[in-house]
N, C-alpha and C. Protein backbone atom coordinates (compact mmCIF):
# COMPACT_ATOMS: atom_id res chain seq x y z
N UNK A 1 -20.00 -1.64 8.93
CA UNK A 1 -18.75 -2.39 8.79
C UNK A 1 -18.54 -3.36 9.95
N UNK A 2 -18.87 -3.15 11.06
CA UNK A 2 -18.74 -3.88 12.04
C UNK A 2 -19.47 -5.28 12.17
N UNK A 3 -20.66 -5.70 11.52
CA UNK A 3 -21.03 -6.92 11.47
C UNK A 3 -20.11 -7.63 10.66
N UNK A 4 -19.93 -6.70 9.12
CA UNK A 4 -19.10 -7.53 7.88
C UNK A 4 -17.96 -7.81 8.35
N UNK A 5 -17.00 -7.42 9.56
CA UNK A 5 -15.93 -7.62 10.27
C UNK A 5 -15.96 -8.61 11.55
N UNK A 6 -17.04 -8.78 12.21
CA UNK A 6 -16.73 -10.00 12.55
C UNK A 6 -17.26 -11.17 12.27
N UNK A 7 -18.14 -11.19 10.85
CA UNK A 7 -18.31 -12.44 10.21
C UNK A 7 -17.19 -12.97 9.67
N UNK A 8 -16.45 -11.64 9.21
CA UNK A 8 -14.89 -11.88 8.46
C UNK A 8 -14.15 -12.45 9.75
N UNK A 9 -14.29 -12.07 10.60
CA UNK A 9 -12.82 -12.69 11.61
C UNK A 9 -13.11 -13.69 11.97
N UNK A 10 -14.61 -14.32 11.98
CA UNK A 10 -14.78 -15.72 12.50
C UNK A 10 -14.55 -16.24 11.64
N UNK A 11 -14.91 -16.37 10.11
CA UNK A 11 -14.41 -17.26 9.08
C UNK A 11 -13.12 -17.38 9.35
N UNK A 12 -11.84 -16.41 9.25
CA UNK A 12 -10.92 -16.36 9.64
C UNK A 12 -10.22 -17.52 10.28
N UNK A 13 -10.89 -17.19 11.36
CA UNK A 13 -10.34 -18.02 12.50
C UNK A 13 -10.29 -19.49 12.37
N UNK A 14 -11.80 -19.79 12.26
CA UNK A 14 -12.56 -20.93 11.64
C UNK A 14 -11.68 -21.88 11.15
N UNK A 15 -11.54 -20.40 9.83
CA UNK A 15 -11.00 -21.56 9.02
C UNK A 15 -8.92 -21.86 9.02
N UNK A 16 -8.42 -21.38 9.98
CA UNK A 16 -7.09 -21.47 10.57
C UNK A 16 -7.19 -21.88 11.36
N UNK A 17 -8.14 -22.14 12.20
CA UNK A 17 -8.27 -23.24 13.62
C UNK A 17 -7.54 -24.97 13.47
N UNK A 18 -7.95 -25.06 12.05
CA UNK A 18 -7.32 -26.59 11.47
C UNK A 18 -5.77 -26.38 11.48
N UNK A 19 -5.57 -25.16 10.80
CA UNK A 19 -3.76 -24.78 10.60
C UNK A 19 -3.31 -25.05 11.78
N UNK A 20 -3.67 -24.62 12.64
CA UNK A 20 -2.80 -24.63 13.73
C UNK A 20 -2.70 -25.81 14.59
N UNK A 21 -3.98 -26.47 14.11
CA UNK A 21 -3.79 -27.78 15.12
C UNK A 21 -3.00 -28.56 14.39
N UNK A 22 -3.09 -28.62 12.69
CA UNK A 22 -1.71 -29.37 12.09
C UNK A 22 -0.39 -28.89 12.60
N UNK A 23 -0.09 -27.36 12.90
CA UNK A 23 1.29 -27.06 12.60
C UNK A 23 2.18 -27.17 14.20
N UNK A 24 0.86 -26.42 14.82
CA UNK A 24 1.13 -26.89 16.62
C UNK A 24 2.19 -27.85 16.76
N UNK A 25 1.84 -29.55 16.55
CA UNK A 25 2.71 -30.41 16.87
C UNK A 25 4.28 -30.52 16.55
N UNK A 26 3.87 -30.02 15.06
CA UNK A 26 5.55 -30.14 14.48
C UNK A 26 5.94 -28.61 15.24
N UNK A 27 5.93 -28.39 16.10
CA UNK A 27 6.71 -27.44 17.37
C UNK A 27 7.61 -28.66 18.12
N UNK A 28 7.36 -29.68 17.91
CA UNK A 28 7.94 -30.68 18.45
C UNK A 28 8.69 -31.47 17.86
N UNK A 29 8.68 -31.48 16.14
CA UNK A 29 9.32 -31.75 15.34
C UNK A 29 10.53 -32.75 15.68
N UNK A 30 11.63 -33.23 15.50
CA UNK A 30 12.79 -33.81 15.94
C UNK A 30 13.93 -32.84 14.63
N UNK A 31 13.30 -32.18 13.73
CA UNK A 31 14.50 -31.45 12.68
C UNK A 31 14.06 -29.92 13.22
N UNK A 32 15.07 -28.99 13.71
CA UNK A 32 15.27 -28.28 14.40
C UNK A 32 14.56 -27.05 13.09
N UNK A 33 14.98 -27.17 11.77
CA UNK A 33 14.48 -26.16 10.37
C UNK A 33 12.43 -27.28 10.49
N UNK A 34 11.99 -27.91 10.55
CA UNK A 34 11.23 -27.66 10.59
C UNK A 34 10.25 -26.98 12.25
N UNK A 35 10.83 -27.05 13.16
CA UNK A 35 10.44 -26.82 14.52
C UNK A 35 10.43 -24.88 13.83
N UNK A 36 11.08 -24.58 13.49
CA UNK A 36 11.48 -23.44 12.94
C UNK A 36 10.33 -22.61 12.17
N UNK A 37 10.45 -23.65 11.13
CA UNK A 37 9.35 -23.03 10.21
C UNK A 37 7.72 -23.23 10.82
N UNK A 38 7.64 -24.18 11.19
CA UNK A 38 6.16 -24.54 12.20
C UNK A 38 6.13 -23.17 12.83
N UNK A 39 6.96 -22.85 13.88
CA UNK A 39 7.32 -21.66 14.85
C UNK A 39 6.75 -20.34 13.72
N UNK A 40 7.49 -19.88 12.66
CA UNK A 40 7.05 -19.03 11.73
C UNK A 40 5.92 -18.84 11.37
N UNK A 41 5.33 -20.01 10.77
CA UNK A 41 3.80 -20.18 10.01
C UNK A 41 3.13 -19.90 11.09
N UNK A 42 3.10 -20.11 12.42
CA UNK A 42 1.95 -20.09 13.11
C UNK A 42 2.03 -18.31 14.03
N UNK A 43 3.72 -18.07 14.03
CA UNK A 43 3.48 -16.89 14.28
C UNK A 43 2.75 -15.67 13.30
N UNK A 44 2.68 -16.02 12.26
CA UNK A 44 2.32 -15.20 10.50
C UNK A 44 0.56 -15.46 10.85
N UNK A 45 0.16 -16.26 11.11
CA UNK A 45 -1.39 -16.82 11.37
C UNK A 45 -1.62 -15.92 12.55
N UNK A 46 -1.13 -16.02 13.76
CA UNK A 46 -1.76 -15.23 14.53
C UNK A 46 -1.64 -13.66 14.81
N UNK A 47 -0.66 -13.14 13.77
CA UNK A 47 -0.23 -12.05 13.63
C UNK A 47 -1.63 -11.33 12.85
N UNK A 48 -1.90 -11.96 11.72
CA UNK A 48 -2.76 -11.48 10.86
C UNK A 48 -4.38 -11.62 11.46
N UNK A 49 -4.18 -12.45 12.48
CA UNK A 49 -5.60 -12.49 14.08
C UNK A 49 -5.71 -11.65 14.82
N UNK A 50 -4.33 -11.07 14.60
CA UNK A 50 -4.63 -9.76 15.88
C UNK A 50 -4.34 -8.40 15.45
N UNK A 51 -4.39 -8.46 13.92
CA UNK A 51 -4.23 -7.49 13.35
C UNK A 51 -5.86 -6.76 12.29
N UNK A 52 -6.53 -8.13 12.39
CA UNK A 52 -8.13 -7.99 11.74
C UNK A 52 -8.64 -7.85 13.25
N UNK A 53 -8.39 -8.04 14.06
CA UNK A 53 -9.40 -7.82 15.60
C UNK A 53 -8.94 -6.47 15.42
N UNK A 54 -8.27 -5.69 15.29
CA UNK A 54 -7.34 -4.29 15.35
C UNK A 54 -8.46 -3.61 14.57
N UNK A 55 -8.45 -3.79 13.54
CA UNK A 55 -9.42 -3.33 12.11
C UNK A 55 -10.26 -2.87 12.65
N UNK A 56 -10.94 -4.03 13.54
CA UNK A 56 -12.21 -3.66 13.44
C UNK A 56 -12.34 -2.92 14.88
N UNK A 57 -11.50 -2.41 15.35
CA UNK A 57 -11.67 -1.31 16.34
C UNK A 57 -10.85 -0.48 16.50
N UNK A 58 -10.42 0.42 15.16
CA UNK A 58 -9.79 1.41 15.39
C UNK A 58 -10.63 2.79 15.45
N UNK A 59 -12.26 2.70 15.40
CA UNK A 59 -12.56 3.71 16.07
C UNK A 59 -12.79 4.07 17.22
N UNK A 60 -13.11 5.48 17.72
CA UNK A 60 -12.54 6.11 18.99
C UNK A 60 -11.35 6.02 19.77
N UNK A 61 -10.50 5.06 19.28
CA UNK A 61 -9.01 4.91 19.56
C UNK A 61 -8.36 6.75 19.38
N UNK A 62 -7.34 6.84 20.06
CA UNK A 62 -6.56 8.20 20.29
C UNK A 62 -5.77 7.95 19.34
N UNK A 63 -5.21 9.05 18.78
CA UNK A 63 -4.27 9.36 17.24
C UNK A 63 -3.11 8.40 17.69
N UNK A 64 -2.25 8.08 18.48
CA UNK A 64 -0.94 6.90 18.60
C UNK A 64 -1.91 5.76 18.02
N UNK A 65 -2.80 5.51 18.96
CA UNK A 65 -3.23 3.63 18.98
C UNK A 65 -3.82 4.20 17.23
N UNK A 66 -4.66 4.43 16.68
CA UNK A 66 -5.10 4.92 15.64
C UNK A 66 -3.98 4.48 14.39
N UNK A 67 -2.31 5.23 14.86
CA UNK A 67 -1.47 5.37 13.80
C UNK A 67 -0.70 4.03 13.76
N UNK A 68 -1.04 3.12 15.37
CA UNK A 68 -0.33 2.30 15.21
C UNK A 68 -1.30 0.87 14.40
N UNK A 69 -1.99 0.56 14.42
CA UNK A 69 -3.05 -0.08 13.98
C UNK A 69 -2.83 0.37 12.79
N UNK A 70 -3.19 1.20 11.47
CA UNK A 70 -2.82 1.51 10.35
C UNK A 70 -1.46 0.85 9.89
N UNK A 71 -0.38 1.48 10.79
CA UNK A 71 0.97 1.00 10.35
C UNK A 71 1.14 -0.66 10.12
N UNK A 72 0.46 -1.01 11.45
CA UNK A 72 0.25 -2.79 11.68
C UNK A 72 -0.66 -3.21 10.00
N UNK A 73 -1.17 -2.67 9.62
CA UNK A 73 -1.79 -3.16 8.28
C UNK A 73 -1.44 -2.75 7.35
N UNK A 74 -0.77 -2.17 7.25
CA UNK A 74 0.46 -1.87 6.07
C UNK A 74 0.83 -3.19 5.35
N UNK A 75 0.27 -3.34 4.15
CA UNK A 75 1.36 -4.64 3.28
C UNK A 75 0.06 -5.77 3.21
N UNK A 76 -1.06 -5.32 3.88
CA UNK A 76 -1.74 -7.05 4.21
C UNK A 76 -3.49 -7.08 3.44
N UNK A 77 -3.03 -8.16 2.72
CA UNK A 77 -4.28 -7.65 1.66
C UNK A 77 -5.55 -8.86 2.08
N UNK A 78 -6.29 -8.04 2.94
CA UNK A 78 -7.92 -8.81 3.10
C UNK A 78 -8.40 -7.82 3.05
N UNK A 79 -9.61 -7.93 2.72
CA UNK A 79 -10.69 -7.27 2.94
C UNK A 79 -11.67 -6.38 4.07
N UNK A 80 -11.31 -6.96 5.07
CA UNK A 80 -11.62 -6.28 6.46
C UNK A 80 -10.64 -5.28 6.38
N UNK A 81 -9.03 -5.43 5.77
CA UNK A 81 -8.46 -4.64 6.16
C UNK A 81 -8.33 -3.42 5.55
N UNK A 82 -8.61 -3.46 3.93
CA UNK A 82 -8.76 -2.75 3.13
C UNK A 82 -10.07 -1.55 3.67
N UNK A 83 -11.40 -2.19 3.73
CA UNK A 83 -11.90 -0.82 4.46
C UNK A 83 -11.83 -0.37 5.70
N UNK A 84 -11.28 -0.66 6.31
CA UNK A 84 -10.12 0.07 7.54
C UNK A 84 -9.67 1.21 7.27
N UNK A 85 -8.69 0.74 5.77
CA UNK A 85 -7.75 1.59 5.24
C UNK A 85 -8.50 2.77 4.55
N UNK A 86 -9.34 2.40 3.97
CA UNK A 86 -10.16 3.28 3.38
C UNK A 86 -11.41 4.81 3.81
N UNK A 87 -11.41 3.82 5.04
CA UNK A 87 -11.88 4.49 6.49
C UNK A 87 -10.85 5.61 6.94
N UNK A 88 -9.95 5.02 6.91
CA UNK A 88 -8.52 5.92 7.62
C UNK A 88 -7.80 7.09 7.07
N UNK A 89 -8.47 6.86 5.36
CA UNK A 89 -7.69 7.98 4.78
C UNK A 89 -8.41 9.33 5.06
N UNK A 90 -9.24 9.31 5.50
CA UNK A 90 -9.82 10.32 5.95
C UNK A 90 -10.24 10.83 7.46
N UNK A 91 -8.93 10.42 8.19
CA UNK A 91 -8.85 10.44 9.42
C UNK A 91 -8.34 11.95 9.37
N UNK A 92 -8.93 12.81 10.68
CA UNK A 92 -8.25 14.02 11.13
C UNK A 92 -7.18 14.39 11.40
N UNK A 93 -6.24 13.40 11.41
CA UNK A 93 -4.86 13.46 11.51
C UNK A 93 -4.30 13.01 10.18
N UNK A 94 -3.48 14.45 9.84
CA UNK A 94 -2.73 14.02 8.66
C UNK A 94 -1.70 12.67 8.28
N UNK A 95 -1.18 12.60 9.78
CA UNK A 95 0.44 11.59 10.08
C UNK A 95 -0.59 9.80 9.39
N UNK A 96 -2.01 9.97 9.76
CA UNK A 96 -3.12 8.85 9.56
C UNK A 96 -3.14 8.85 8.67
N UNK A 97 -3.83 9.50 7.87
CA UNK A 97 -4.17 9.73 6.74
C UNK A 97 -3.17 9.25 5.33
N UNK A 98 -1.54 9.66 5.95
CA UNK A 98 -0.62 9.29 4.97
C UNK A 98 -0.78 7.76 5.07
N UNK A 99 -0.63 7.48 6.17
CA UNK A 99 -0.18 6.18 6.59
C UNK A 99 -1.31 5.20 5.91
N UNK A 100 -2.03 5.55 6.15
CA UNK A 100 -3.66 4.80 5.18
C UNK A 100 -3.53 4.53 3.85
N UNK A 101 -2.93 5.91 3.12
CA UNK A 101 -2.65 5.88 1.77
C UNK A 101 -1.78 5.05 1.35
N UNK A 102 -0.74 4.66 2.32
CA UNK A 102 0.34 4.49 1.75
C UNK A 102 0.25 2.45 2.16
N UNK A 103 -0.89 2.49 3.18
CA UNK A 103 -1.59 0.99 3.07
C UNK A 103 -1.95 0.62 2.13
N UNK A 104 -2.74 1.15 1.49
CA UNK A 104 -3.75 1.11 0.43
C UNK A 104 -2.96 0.84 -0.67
N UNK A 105 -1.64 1.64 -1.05
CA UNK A 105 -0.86 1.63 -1.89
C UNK A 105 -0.27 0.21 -2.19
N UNK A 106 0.43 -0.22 -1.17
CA UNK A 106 0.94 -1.01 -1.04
C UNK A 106 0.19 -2.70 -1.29
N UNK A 107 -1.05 -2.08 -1.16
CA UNK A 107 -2.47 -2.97 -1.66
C UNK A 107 -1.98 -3.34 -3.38
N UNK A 108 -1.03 -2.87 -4.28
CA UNK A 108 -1.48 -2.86 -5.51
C UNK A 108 -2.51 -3.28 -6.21
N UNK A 109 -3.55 -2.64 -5.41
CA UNK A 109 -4.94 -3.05 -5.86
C UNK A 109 -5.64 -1.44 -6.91
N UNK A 110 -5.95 -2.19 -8.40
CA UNK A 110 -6.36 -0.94 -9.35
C UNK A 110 -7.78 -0.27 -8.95
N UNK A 111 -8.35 -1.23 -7.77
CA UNK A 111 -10.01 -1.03 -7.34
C UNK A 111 -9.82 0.23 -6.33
N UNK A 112 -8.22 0.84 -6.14
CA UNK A 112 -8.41 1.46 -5.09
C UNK A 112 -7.81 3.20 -5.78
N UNK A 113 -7.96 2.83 -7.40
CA UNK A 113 -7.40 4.34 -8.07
C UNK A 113 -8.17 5.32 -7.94
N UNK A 114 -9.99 4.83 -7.40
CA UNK A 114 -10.42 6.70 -7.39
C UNK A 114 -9.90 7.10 -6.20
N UNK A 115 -9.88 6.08 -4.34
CA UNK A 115 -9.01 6.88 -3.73
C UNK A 115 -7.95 7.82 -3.62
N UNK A 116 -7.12 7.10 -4.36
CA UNK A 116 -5.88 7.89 -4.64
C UNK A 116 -6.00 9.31 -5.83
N UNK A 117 -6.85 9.27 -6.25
CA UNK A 117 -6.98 10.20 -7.02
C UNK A 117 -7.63 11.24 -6.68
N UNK A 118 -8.65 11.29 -5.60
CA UNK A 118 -9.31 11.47 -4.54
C UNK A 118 -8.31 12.92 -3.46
N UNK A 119 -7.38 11.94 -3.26
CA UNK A 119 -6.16 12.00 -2.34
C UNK A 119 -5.20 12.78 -3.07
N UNK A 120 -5.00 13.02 -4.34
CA UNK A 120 -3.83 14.25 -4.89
C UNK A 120 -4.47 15.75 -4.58
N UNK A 121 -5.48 15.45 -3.95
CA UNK A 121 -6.02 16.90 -3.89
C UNK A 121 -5.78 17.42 -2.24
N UNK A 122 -5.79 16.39 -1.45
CA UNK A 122 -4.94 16.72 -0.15
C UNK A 122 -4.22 17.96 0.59
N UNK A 123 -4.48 18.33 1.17
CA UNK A 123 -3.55 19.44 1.68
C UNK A 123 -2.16 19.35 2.11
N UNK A 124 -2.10 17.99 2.32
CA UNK A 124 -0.63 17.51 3.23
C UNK A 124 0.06 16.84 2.07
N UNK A 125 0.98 17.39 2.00
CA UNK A 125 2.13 16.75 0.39
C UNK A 125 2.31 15.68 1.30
N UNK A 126 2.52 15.09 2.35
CA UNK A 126 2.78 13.28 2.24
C UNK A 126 1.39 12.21 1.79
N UNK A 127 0.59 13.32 2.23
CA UNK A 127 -0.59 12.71 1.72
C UNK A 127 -0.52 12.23 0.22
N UNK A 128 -0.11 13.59 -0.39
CA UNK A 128 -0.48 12.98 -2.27
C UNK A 128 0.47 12.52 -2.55
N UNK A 129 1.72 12.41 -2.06
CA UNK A 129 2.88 11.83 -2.51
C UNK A 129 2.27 10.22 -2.42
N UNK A 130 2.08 9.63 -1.06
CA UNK A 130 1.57 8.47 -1.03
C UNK A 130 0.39 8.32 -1.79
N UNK A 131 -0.30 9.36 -2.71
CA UNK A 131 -1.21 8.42 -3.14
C UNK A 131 -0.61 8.61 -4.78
N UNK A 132 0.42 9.23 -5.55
CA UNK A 132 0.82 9.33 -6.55
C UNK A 132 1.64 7.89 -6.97
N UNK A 133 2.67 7.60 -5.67
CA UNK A 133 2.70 5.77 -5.73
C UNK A 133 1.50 5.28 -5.53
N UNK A 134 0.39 5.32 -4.94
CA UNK A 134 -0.66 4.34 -5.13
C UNK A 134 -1.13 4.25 -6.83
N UNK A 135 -1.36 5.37 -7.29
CA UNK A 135 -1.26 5.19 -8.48
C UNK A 135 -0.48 4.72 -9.38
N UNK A 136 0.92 4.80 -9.40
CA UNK A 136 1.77 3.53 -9.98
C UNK A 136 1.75 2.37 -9.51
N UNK A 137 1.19 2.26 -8.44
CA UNK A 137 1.52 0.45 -7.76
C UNK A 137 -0.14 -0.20 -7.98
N UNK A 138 -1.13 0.72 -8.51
CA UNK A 138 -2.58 0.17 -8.88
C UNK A 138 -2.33 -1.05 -9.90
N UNK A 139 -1.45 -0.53 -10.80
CA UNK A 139 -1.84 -1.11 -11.88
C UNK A 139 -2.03 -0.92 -13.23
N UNK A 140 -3.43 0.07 -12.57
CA UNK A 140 -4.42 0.36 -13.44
C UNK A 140 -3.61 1.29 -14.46
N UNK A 141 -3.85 1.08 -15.74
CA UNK A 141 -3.68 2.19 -17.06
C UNK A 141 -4.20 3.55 -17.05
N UNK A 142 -5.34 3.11 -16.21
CA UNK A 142 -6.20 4.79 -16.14
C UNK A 142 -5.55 5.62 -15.42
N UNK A 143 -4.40 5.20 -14.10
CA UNK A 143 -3.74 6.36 -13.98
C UNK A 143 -2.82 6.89 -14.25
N UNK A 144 -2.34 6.45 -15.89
CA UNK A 144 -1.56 7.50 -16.26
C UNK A 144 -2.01 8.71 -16.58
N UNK A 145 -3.48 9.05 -16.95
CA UNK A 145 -3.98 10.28 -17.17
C UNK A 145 -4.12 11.28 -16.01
N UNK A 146 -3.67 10.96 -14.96
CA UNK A 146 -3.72 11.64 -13.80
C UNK A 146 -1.61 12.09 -13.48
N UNK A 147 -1.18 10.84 -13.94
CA UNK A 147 0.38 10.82 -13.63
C UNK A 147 0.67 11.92 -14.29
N UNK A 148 0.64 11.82 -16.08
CA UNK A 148 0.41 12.91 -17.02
C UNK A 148 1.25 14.34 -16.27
N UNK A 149 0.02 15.06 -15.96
CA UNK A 149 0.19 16.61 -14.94
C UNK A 149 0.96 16.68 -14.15
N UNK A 150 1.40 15.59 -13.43
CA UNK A 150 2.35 15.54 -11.95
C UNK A 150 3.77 15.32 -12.69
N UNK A 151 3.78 15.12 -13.78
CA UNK A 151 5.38 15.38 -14.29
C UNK A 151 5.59 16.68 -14.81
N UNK A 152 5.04 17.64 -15.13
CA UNK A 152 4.98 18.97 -15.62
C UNK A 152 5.20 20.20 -14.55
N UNK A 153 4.89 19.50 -13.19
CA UNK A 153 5.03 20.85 -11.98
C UNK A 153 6.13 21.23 -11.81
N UNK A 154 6.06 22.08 -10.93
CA UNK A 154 7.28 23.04 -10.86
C UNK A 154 7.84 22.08 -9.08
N UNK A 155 7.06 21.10 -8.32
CA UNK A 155 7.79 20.72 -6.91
C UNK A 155 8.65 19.65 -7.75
N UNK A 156 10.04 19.40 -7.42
CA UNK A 156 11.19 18.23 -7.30
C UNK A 156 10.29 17.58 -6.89
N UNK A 157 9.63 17.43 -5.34
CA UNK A 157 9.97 16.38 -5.26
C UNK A 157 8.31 15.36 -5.73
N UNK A 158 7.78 15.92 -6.35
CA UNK A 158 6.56 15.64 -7.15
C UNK A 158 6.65 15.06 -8.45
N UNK A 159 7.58 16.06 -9.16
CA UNK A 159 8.18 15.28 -10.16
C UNK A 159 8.75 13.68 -9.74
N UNK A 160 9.87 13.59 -8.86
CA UNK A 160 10.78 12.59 -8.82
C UNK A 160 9.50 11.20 -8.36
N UNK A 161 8.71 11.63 -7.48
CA UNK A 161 7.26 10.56 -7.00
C UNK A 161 6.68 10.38 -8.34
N UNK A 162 6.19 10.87 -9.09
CA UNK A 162 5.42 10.48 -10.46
C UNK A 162 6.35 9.78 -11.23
N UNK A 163 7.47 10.06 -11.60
CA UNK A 163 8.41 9.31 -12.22
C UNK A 163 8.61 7.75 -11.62
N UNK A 164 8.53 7.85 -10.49
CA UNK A 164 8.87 6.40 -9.87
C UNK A 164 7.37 5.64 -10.13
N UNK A 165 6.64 6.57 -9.85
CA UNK A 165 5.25 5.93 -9.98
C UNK A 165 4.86 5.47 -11.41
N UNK A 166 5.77 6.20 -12.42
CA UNK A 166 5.56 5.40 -13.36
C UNK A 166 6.12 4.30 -14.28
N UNK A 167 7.11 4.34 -13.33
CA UNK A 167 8.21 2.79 -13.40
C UNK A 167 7.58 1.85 -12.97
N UNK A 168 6.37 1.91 -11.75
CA UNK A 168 5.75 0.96 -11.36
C UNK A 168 4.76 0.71 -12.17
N UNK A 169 4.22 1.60 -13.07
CA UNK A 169 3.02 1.54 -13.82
C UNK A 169 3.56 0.54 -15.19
N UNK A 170 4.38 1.39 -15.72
CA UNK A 170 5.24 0.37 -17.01
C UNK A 170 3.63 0.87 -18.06
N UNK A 171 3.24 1.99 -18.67
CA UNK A 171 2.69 1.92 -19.52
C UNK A 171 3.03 3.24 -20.54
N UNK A 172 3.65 2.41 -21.70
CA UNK A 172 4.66 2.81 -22.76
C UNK A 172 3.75 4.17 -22.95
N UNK A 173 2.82 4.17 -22.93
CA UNK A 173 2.15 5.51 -23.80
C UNK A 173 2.58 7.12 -22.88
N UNK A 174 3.10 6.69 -21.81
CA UNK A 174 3.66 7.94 -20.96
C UNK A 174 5.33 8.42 -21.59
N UNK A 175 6.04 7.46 -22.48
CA UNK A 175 7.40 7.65 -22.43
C UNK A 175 7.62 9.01 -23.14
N UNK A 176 6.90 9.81 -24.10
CA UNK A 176 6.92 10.42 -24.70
C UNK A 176 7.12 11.95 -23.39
N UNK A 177 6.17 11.93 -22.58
CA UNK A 177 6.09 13.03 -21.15
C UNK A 177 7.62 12.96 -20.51
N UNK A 178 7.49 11.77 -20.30
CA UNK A 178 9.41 11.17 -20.03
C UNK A 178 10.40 11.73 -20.28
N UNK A 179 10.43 11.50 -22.09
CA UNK A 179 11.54 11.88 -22.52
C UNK A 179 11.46 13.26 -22.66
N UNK A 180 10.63 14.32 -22.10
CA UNK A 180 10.64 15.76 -22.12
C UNK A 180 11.41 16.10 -21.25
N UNK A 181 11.61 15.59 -19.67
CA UNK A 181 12.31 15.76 -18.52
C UNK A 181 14.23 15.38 -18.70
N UNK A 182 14.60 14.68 -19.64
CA UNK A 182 16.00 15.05 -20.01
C UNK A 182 16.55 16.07 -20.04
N UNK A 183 15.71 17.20 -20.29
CA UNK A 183 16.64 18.27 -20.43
C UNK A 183 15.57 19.54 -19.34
N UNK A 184 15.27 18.58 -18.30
CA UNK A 184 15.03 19.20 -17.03
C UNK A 184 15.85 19.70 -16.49
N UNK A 185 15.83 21.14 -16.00
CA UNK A 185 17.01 22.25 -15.42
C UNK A 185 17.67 21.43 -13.73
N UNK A 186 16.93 20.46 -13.45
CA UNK A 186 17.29 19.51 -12.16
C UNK A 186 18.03 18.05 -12.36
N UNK A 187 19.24 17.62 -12.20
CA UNK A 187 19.87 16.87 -12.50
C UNK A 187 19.29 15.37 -12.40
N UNK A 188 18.68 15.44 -10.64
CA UNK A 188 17.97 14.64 -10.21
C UNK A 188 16.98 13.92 -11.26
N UNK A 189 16.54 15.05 -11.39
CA UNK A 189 14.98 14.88 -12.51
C UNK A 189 15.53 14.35 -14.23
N UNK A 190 16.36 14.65 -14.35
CA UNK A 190 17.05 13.77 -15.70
C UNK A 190 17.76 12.58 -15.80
N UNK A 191 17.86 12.20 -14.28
CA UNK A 191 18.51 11.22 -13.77
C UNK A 191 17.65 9.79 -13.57
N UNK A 192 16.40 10.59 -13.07
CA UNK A 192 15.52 9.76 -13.14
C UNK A 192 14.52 9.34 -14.33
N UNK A 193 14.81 10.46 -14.99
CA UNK A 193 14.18 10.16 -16.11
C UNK A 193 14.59 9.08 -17.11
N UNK A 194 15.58 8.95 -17.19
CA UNK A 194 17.24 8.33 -18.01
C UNK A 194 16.46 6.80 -17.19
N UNK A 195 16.46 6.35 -16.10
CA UNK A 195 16.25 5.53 -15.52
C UNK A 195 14.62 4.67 -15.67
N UNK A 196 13.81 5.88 -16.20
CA UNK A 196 12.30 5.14 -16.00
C UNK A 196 12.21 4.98 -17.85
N UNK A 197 13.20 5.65 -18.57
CA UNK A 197 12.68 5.45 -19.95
C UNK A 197 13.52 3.77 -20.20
N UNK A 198 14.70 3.71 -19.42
CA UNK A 198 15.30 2.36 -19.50
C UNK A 198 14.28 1.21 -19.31
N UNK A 199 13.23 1.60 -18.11
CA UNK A 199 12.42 0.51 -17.75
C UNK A 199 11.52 0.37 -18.77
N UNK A 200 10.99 1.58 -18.91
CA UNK A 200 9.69 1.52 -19.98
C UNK A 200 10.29 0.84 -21.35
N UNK A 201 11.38 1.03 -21.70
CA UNK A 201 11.69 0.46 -22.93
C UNK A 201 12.13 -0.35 -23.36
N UNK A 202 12.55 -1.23 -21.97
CA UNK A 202 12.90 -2.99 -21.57
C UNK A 202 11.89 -3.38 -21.73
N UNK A 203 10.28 -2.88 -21.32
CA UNK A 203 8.88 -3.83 -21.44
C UNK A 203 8.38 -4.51 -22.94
């Protein structure tokens, strides 16, 4: 990974080296909203520079620098950063491990459903919780056959994560599992249910 990461960060750079020499000047702007936005764009550019240099050395880092680097890539979809993330979910530290998942998640990327599926088997319930939203925020159709089972358990708060996860999913062929949880002995859990069959049946 380490070559494919800094071929990636020099392209990177490379190719934002032009951005910045356009946006640089209008720092000088004479309209105070564009001095502004120049100021923004170029802080967003070098943010995402020092967050792929991060990537690519979060090993042997100690569990803080480790959790903080993960957290820093939370939300940000390249490729260097993605196997980072992917790297991470299987870090020795659980507090990592969530935090990876819940990168990845936030990836709504469907290329990343065997992880997460991978990941319901976890020992640490924040672990599978974050990867039960990765599975609603994939995309992908294929994980409703996994969502399926996670509405039938006996944990709240497993139920209430699959349910949301499948508001994000939006695929009608689950509403039927749905409408079983109405007359769930947990208020919560009928509450939410009432709420994800509304979505599913707006689509």
């Amino acid at each position: 990974m380490a070559l494919e990461f800094f071929q990636h960060f020099g392209i990177y750079l490379k190719m934002n080296e032009s951005l910045l020499k356009i946006l640089i000047p209008l720092l000088k702007d004479p309209d105070e909203n564009v001095r502004k936005s120049a100021a923004y764009a170029i802080e967003q550019i070098e943010r995402k520079a020092k967050i792929l240099q991060l990537a690519g050395s979060i090993k042997g880092q100690d569990k803080v620098t480790r959790l903080r680097i993960v957290n820093a890539m939370a939300g940000i979809k390249d490729e260097t950063v993605k196997e980072a993330l992917k790297e991470a979910v299987n870090d020795e530290e659980p507090e990592i491990r969530a935090s990876a998942v819940k990168g990845l998640a936030m990836m709504k990327d469907g290329a990343n459903i065997d992880i997460f599926v991978e990941k319901l088997k976890d020992p640490v319930k924040a672990v599978r919780l974050h990867a039960i939203m990765g599975l609603g925020l994939s995309g992908d159709k294929r994980a409703t056959e996994f969502l399926i089972p996670l509405l039938m358990v006996q944990d709240i708060e497993v139920v209430d994560t699959a349910l949301k996860a499948v508001a994000e999913l939006k695929d009608k062929r689950i509403i039927e599992y749905v409408g079983r949880l109405l007359s769930h002995p947990h208020p919560m859990i009928r509450a939410r249910a009432c709420m994800v069959l509304g979505i599913l049946g707006s689509e």
